[in-house]
C-alpha atoms as a PDB file:
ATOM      1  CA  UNK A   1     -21.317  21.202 -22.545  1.00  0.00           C
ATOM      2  CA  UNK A   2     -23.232  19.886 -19.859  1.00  0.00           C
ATOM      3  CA  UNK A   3     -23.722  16.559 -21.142  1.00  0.00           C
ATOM      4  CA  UNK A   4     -20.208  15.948 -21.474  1.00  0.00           C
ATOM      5  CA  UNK A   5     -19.350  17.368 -17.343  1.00  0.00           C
ATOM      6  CA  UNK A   6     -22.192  15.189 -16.655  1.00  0.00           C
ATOM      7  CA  UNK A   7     -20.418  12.331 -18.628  1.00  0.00           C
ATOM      8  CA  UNK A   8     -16.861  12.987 -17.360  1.00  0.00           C
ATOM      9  CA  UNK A   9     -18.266  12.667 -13.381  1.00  0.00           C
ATOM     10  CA  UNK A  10     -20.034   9.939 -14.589  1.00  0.00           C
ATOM     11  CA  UNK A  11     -16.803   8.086 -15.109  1.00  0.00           C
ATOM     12  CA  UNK A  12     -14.721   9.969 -12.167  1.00  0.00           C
ATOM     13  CA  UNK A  13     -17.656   8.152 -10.151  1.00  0.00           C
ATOM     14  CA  UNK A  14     -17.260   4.686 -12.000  1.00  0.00           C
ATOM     15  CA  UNK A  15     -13.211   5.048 -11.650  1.00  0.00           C
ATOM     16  CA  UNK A  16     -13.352   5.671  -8.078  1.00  0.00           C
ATOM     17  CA  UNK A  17     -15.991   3.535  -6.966  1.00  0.00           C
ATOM     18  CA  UNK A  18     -13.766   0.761  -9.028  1.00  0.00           C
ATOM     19  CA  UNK A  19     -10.793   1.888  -6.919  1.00  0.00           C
ATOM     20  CA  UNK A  20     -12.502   1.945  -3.753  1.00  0.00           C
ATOM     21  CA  UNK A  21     -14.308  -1.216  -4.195  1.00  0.00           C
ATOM     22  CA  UNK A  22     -11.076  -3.405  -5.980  1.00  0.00           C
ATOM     23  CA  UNK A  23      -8.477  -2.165  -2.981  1.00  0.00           C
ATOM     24  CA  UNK A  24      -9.543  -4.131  -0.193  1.00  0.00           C
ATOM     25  CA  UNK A  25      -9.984  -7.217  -2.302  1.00  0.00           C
ATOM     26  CA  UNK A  26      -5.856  -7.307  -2.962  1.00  0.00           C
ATOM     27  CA  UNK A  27      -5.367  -6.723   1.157  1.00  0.00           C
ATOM     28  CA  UNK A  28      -5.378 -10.533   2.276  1.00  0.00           C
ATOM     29  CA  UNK A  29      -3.143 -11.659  -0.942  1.00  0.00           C
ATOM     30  CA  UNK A  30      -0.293  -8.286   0.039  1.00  0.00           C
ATOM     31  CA  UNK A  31      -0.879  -9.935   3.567  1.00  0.00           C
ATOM     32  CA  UNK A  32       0.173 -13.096   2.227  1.00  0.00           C
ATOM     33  CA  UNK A  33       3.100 -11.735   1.064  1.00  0.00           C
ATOM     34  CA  UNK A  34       4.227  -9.552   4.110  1.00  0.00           C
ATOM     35  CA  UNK A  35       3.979 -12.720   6.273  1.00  0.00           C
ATOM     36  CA  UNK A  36       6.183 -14.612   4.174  1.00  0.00           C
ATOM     37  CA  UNK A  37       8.473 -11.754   4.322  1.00  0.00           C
ATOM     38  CA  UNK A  38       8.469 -12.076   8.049  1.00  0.00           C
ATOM     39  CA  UNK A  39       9.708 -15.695   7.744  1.00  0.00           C
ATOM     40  CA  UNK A  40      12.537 -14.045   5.631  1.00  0.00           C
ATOM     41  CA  UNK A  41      13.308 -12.003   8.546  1.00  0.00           C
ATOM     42  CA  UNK A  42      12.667 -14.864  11.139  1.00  0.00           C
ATOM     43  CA  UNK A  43      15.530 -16.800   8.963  1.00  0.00           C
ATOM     44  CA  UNK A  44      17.831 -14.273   8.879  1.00  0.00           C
ATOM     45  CA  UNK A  45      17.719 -13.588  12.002  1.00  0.00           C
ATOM     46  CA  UNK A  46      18.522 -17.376  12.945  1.00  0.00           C
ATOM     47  CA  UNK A  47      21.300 -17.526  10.608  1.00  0.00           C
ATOM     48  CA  UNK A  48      22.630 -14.008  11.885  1.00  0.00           C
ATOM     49  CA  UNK A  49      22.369 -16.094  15.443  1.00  0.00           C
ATOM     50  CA  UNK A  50      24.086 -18.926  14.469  1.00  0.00           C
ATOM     51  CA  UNK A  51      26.821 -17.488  12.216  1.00  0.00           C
ATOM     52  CA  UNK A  52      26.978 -14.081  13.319  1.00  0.00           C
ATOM     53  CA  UNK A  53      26.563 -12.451  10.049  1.00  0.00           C
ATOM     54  CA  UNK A  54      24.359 -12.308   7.369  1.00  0.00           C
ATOM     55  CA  UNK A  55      25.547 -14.826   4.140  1.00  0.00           C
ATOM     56  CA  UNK A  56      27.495 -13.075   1.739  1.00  0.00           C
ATOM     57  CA  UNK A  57      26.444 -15.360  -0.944  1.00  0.00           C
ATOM     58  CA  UNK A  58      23.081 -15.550  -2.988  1.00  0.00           C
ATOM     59  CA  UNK A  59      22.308 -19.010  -1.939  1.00  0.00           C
ATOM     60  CA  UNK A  60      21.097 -18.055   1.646  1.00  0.00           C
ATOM     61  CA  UNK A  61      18.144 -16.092  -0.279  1.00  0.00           C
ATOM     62  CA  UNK A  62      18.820 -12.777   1.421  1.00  0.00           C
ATOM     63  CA  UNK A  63      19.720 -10.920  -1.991  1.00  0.00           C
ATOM     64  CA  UNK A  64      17.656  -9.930  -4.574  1.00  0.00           C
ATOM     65  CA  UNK A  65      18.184 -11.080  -8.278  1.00  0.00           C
ATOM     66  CA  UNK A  66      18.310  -7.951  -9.461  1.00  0.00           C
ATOM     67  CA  UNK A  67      21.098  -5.178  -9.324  1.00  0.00           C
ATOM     68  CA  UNK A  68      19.203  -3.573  -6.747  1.00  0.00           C
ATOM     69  CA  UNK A  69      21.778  -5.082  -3.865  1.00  0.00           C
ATOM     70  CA  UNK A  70      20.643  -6.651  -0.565  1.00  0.00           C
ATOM     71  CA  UNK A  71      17.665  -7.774   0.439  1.00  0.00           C
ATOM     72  CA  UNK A  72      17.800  -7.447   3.551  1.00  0.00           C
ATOM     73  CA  UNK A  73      20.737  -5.732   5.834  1.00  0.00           C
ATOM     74  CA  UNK A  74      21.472  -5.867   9.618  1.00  0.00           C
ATOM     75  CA  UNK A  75      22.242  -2.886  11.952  1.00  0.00           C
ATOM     76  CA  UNK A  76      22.291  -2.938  15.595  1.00  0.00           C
ATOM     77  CA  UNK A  77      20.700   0.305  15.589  1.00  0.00           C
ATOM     78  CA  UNK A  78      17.297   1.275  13.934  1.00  0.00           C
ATOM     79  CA  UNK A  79      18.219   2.813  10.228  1.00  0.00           C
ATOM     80  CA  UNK A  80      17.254   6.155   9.895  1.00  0.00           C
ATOM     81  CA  UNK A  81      14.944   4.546   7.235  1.00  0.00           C
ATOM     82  CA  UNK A  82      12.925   2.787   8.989  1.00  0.00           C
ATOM     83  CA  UNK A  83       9.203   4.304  10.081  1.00  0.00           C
ATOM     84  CA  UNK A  84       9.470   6.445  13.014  1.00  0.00           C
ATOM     85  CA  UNK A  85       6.818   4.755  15.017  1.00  0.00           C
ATOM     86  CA  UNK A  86       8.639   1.662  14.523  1.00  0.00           C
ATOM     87  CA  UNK A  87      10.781   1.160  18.658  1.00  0.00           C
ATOM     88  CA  UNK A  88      12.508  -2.019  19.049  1.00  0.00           C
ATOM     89  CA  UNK A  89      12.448  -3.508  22.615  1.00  0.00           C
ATOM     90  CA  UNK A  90      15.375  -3.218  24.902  1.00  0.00           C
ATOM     91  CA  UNK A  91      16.517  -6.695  25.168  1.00  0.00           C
ATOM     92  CA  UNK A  92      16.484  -6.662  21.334  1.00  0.00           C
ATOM     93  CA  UNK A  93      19.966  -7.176  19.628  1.00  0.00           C
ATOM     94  CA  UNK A  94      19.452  -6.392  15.980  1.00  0.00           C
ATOM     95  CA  UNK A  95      17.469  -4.541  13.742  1.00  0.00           C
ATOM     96  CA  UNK A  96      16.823  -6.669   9.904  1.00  0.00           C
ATOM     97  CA  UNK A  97      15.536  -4.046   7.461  1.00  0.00           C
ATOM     98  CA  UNK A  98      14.679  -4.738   3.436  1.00  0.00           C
ATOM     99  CA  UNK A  99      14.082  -2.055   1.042  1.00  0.00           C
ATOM    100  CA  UNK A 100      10.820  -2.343  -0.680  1.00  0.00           C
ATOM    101  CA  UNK A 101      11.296  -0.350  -3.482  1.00  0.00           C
ATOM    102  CA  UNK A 102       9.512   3.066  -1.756  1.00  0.00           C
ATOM    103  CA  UNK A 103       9.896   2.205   2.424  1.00  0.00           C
ATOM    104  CA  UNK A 104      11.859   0.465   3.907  1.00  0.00           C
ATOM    105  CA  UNK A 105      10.444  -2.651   6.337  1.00  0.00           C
ATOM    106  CA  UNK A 106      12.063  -3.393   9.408  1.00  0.00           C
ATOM    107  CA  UNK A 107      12.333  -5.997  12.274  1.00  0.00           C
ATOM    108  CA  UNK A 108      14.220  -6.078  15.514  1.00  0.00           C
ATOM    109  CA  UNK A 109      15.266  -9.818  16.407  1.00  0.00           C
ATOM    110  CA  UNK A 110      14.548 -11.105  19.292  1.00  0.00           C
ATOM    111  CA  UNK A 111      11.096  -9.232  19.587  1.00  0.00           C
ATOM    112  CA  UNK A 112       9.945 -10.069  16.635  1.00  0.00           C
ATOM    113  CA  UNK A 113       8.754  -6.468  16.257  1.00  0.00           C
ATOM    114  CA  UNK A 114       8.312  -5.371  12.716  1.00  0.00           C
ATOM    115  CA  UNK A 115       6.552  -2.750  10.420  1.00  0.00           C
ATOM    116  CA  UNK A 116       4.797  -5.451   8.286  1.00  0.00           C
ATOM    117  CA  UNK A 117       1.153  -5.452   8.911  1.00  0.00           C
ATOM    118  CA  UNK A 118       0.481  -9.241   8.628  1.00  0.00           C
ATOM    119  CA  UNK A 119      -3.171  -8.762   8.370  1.00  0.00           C
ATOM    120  CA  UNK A 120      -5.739  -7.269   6.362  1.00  0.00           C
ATOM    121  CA  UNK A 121      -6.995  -5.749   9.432  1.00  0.00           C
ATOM    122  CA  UNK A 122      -3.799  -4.165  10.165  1.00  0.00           C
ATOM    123  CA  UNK A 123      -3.542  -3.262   6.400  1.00  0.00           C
ATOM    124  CA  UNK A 124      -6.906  -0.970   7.185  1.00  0.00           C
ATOM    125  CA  UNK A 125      -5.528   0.383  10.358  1.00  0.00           C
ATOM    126  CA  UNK A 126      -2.132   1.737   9.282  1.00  0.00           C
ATOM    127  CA  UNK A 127      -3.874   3.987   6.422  1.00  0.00           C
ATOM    128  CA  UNK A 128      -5.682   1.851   3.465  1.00  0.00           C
ATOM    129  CA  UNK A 129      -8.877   1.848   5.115  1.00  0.00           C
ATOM    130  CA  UNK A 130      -9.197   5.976   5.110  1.00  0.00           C
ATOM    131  CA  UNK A 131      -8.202   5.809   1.453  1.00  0.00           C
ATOM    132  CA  UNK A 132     -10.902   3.348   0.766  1.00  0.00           C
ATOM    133  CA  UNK A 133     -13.637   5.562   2.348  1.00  0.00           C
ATOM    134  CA  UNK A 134     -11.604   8.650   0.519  1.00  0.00           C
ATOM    135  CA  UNK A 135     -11.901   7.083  -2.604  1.00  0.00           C
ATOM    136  CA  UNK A 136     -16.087   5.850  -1.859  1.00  0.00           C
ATOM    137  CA  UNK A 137     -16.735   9.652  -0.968  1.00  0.00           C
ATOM    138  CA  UNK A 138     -14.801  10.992  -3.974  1.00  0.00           C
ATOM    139  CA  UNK A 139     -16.730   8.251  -6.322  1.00  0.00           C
ATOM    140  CA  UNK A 140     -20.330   9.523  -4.269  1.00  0.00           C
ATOM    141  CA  UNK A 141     -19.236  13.292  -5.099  1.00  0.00           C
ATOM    142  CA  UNK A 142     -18.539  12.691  -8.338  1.00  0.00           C
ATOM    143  CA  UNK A 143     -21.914  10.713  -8.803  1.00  0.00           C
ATOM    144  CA  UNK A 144     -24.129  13.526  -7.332  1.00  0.00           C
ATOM    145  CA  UNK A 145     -22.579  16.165  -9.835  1.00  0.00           C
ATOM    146  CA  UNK A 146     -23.071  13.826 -12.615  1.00  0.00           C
ATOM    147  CA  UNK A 147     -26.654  13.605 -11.090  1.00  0.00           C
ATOM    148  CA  UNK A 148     -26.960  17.103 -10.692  1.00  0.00           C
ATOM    149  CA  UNK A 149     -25.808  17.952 -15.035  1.00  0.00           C
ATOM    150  CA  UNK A 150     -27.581  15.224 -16.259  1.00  0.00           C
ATOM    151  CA  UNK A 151     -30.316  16.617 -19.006  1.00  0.00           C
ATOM    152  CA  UNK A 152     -33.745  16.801 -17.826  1.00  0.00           C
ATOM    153  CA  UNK A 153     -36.572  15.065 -19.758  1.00  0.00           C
ATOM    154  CA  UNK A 154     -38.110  17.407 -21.803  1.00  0.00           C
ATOM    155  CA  UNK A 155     -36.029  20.286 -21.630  1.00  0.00           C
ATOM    156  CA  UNK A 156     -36.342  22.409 -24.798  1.00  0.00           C
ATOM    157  CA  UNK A 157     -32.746  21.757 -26.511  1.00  0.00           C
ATOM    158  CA  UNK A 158     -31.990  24.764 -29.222  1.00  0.00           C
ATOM    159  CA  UNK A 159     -29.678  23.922 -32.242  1.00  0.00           C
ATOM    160  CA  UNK A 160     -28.180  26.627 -33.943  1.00  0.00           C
ATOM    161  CA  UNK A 161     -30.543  26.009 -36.832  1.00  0.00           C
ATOM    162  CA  UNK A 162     -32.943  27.346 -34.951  1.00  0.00           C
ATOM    163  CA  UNK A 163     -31.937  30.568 -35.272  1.00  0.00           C
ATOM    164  CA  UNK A 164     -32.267  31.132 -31.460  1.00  0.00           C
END
């Protein structure tokens, strides 16, 4: 029984280590993406400007494909969706938010103040960067019990026809 706690923390170490080491190396490409979802907003917000209103077609790019409705929607207001920390400034005249599928991502026009963190840096500073060092001292745990129940070299092992 030992062998096999020693063998399951061996792989809860080799999973999170995997986890923890894998995370940061998808920040700067989910950066990537977030910026060009800030141009999205940036263009909205120009064609709101220009036309006052969002296009109701899909060839202005602001719906999705899917059945899952507009992409991005315009409220003078911040929606009640939108992270709390998230203020626009006062000379700001609209708020663009986009739901993402589990948040929703905002961005108050002419500010240019969003929740998007653009960066990997920002990416570690909003939360990712505690659940990499979560996940390293989970996988370290893990390793030390496994280190801990491994057998011992020469330790007597008894079958049961031994008659012990």
């Amino acid at each position: 029984m030992r062998i096999f706690f020693c063998f399951l923390l061996g792989l809860v170490a080799v999973f999170f280590a995997f986890v923890g080491g894998t995370m940061p190396l998808m920040l700067p490409s989910q950066a990537a993406i977030d910026r060009a979802y800030y141009q999205k907003f940036k263009a909205a917000a120009a064609y709101i400007e220009k036309n006052g209103k969002l296009p109701a077609t899909e060839l202005g790019g602001w719906r999705n494909t899917g059945d899952a409705g507009l992409l991005i929607l315009s409220s003078p207001q911040i929606p009640d969706d939108c992270d709390p920390s998230f203020k626009k400034a006062p000379a700001d005249r609209l708020i663009l938010s986009f739901w993402r599928g589990e948040w929703t991502e905002c961005y108050a026009y002419p500010s240019g103040r969003t929740t998007l963190p653009m960066s990997v840096q920002a990416y570690l500073l909003s939360g990712v960067g505690m659940n990499v060092v979560i996940y390293w001292l989970l996988a370290a745990g893990a390793a030390w019990g496994a280190i801990r129940l491994r057998p011992r070299r020469g330790a007597l092992v008894l079958s049961p026809a031994d008659g012990s």
